[in-house]
C-alpha atoms as a PDB file:
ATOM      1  CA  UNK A   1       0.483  -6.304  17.608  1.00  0.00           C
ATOM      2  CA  UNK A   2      -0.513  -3.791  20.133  1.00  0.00           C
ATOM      3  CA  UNK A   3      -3.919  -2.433  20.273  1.00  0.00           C
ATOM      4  CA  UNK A   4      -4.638   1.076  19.297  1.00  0.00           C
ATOM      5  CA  UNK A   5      -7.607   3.781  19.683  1.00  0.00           C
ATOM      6  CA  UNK A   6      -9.106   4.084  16.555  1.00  0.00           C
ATOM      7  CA  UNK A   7     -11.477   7.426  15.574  1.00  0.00           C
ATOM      8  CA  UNK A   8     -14.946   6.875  14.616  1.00  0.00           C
ATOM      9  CA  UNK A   9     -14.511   7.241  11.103  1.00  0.00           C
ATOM     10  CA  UNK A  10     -11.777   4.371  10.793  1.00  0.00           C
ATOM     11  CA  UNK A  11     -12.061   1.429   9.322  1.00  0.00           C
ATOM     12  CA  UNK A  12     -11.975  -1.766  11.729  1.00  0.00           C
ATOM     13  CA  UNK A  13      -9.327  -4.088  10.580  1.00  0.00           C
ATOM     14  CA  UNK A  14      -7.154  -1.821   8.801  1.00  0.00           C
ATOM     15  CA  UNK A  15      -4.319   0.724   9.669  1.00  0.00           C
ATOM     16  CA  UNK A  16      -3.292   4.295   7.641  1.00  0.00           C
ATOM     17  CA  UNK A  17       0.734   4.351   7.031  1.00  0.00           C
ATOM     18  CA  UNK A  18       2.230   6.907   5.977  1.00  0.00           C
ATOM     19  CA  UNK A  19       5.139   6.089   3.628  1.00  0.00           C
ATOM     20  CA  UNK A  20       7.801   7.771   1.479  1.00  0.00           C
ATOM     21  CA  UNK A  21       8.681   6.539  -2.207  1.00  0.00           C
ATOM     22  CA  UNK A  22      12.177   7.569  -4.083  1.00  0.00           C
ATOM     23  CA  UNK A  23      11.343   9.591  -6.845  1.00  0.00           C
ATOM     24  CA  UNK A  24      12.279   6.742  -9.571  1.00  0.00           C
ATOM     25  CA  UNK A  25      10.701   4.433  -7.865  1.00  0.00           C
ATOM     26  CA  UNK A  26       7.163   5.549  -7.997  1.00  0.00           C
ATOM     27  CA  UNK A  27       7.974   6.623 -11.782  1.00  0.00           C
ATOM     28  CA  UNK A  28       8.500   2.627 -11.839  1.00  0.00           C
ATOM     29  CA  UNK A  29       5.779   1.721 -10.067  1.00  0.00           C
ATOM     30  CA  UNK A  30       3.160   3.978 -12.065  1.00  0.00           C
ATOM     31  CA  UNK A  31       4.538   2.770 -14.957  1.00  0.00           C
ATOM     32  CA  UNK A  32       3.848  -1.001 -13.856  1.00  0.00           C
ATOM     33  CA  UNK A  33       0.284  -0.394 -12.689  1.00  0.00           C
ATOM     34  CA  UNK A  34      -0.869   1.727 -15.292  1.00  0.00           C
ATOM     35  CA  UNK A  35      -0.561  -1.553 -17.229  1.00  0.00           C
ATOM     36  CA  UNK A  36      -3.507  -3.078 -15.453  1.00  0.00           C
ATOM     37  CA  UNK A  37      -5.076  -0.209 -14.291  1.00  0.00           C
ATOM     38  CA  UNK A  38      -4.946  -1.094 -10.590  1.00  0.00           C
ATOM     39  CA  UNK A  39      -5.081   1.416  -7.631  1.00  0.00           C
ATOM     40  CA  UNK A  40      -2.036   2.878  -6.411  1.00  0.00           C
ATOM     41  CA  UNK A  41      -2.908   0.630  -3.108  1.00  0.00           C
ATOM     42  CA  UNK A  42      -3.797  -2.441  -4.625  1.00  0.00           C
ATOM     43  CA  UNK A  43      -0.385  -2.598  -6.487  1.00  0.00           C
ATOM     44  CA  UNK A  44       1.308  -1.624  -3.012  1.00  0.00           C
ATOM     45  CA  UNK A  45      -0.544  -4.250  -0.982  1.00  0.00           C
ATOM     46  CA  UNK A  46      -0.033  -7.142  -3.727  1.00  0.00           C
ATOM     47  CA  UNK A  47       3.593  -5.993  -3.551  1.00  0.00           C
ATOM     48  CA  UNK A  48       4.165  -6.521   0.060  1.00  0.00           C
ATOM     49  CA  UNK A  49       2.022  -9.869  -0.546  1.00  0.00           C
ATOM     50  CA  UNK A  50       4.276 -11.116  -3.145  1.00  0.00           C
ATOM     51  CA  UNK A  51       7.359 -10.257  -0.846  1.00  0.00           C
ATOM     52  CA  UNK A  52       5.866 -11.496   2.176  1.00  0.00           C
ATOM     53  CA  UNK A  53       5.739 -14.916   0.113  1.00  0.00           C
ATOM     54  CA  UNK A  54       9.222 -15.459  -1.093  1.00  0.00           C
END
């Protein structure tokens, strides 16, 4: 991965994305975490985990 210039107030070891959801699927994907009451990020980031392992 390339390195980047990070401001001050940026976390080390992480990256902002910006990313656009469909419509129904963050209805789906509020419905699913609301279950557990994780963040919004935490769901998104076990997500990508879980696909990264299959």
């Amino acid at each position: 991965m390339q390195e980047k210039d990070k401001k001050s107030f940026e976390r080390s070891g992480s990256t902002r994305k910006q990313i656009r959801f469909e419509d129904e699927l963050l209805i789906k994907i509020e419905a699913d975490r609301s279950k557990t009451g994780e963040a919004f990020s935490e769901w998104v980031k076990d997500a990508c985990q879980q696909k990264l392992n299959n």
